[in-house]
N, C-alpha and C. Protein backbone atom coordinates (compact mmCIF):
# COMPACT_ATOMS: atom_id res chain seq x y z
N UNK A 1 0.84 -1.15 0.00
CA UNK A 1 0.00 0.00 0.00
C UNK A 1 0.90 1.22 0.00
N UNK A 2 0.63 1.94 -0.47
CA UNK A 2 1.05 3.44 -0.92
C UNK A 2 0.43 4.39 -1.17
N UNK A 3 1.00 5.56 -0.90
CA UNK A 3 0.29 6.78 -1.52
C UNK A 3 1.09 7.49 -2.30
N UNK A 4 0.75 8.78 -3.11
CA UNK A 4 1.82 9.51 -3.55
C UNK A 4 3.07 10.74 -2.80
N UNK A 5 3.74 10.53 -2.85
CA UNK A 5 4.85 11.41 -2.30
C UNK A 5 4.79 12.89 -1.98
N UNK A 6 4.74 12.98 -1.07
CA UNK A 6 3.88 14.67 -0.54
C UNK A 6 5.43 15.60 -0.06
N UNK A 7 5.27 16.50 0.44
CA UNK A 7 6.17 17.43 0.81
C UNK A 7 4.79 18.42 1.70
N UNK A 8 5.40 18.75 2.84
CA UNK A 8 4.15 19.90 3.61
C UNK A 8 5.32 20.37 4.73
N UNK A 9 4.84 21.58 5.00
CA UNK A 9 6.46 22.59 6.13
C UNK A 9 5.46 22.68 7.02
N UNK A 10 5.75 22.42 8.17
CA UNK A 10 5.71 23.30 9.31
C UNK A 10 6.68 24.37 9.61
N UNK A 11 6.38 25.97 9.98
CA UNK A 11 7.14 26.83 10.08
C UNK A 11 6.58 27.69 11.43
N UNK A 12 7.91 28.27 11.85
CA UNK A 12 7.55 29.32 12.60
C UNK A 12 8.22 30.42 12.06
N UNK A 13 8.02 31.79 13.06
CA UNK A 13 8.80 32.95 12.90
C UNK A 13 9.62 33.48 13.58
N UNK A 14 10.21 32.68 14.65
CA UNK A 14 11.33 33.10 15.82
C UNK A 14 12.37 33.43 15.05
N UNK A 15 13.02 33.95 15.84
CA UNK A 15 14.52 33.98 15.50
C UNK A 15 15.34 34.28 16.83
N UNK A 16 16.11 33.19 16.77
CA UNK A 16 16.43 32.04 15.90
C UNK A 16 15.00 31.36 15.44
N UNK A 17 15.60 30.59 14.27
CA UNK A 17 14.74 29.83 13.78
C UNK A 17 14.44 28.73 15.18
N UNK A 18 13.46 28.01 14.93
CA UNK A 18 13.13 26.83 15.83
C UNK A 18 13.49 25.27 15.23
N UNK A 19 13.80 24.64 15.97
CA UNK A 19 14.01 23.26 15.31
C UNK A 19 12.54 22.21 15.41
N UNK A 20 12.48 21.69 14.80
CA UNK A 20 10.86 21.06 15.00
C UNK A 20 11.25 19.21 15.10
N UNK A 21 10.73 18.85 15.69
CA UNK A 21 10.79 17.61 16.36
C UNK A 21 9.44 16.91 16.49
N UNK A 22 9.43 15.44 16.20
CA UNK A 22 8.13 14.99 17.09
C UNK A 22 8.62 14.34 18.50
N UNK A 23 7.52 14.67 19.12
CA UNK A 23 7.98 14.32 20.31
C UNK A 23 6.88 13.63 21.44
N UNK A 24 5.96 13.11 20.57
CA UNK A 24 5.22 12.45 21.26
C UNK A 24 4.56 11.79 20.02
N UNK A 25 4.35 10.28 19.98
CA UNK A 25 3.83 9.46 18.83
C UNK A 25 4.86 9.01 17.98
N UNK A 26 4.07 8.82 16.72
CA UNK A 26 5.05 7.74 15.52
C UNK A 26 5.10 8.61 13.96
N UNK A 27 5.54 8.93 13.59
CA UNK A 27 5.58 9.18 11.99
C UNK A 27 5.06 7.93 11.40
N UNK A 28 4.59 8.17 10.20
CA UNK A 28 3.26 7.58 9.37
C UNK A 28 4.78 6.60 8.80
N UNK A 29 5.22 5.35 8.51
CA UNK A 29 6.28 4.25 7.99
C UNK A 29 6.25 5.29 6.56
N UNK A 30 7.43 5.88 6.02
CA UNK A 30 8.09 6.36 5.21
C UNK A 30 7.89 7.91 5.03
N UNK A 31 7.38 8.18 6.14
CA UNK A 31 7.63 9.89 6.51
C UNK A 31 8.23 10.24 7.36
N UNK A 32 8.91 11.48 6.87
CA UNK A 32 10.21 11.86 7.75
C UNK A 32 9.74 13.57 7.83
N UNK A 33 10.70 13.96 8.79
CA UNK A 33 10.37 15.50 9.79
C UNK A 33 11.55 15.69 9.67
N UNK A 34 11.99 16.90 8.74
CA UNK A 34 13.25 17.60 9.08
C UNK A 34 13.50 18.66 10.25
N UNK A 35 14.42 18.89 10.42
CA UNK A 35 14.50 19.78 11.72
C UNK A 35 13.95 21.17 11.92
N UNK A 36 13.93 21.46 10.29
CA UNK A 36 13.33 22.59 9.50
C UNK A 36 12.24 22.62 9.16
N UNK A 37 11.28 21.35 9.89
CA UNK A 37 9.95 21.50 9.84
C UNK A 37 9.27 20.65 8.47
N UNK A 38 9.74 20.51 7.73
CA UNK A 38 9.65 19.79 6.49
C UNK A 38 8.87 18.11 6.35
N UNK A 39 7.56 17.94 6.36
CA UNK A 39 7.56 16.46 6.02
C UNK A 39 7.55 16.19 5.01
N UNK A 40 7.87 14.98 4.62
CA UNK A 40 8.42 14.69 3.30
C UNK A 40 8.17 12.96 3.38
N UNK A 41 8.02 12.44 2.21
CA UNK A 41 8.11 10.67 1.99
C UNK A 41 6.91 10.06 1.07
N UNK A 42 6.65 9.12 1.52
CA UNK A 42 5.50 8.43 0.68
C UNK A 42 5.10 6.98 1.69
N UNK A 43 3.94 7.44 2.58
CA UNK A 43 3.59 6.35 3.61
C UNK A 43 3.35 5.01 3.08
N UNK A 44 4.12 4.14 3.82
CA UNK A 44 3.44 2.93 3.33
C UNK A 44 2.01 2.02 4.15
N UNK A 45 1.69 3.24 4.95
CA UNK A 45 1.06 2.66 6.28
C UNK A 45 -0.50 3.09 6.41
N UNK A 46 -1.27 2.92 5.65
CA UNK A 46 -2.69 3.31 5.99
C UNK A 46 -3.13 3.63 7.30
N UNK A 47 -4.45 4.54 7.30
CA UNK A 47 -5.03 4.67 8.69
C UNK A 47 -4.67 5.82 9.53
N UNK A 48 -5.24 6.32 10.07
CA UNK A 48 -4.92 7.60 10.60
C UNK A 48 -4.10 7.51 11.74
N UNK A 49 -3.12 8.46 11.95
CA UNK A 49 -1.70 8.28 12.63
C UNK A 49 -1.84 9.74 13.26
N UNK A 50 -1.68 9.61 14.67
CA UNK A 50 -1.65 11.05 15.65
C UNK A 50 -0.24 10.90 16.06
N UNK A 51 0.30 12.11 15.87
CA UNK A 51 1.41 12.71 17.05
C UNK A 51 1.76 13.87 17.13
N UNK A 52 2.56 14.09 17.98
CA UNK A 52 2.87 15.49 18.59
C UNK A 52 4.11 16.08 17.40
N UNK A 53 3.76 17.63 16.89
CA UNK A 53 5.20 17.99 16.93
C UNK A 53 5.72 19.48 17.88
N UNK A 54 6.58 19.48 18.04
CA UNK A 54 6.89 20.32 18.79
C UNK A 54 7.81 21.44 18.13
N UNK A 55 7.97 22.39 18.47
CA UNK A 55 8.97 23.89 17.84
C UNK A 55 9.56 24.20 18.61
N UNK A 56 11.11 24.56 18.75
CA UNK A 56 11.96 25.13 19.63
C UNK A 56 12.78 25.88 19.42
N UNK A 57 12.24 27.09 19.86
CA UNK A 57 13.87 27.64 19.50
C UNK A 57 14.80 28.19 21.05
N UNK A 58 14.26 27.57 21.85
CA UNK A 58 15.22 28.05 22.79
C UNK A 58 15.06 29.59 23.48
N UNK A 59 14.04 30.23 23.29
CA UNK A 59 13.14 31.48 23.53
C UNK A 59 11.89 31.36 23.44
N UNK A 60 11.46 31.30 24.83
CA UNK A 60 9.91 31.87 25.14
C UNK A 60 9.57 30.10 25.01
N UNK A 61 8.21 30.15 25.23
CA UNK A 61 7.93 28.91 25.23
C UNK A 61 7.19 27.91 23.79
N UNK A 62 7.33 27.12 24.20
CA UNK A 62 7.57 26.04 22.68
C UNK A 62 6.11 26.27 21.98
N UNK A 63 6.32 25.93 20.75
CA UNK A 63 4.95 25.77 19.94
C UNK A 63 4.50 24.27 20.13
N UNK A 64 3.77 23.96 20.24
CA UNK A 64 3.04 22.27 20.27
C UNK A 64 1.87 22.01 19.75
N UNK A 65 2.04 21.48 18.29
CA UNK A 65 1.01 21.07 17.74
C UNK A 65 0.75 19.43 17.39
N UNK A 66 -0.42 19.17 18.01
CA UNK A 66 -0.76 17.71 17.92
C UNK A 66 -1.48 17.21 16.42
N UNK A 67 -0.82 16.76 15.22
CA UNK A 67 -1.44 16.26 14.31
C UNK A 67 -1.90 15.11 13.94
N UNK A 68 -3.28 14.84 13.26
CA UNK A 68 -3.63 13.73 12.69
C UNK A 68 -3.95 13.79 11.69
N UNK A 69 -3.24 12.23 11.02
CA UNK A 69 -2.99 12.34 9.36
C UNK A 69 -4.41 11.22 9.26
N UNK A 70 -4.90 10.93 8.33
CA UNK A 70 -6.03 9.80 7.71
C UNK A 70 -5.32 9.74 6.30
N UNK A 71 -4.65 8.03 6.21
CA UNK A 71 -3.54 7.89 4.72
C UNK A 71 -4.81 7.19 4.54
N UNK A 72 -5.31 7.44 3.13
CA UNK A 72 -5.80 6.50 2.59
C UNK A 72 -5.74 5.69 1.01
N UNK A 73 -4.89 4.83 0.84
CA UNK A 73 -4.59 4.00 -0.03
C UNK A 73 -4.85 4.65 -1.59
N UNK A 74 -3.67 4.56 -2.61
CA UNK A 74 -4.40 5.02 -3.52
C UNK A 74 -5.04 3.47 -4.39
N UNK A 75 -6.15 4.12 -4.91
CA UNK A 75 -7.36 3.21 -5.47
C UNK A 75 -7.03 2.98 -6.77
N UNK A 76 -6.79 1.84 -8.01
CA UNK A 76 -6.67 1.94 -8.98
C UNK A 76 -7.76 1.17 -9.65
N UNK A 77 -8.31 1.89 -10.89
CA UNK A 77 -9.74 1.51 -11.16
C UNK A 77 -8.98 0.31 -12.35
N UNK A 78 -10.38 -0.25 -13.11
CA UNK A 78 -9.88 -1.39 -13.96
C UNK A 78 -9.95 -0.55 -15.50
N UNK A 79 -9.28 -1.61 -16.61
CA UNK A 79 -9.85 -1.44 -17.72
C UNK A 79 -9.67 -2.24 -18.19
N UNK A 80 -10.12 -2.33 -19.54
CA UNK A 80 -10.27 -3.15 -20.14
C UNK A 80 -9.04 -3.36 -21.96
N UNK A 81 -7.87 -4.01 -21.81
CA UNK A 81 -7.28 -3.65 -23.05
C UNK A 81 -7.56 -4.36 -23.82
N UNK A 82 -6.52 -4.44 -25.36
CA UNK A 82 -6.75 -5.40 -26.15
C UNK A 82 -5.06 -5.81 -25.84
């Protein structure tokens, strides 16, 4: 099972920049979180997947956002060749 290959940022506006982390839960099996906020991959894992990510930059207190993804399989219809 698969889906297609996404790219989506989480960002803030501190400065310093913040580093972004999950820090509570699982990443969806073939998505990854750059430090720069960045998810990126192509899940191989159906079903909706919760976790935490968190923002830091080491000033003031953290950003914490709890997300949930719903992967749902891509569908391929039939046809008919010769």
């Amino acid at each position: 099972m698969s889906v297609s290959p996404t790219t989506t940022r989480v960002h803030g506006d501190r400065n310093p920049a913040p580093t972004v982390a999950v820090t509570d839960g699982v990443l969806p099996s073939g998505v990854t979180l750059s430090e720069q906020g960045v998810f990126s991959g192509t899940s191989t894992t159906g079903g909706a997947h919760t976790f935490t990510v968190t923002a830091s930059s080491g000033i003031g207190d953290d950003a914490v956002l709890e997300v949930t993804v719903d992967i749902t399989p891509a569908t391929w219809g039939s046809f008919a060749g010769s």
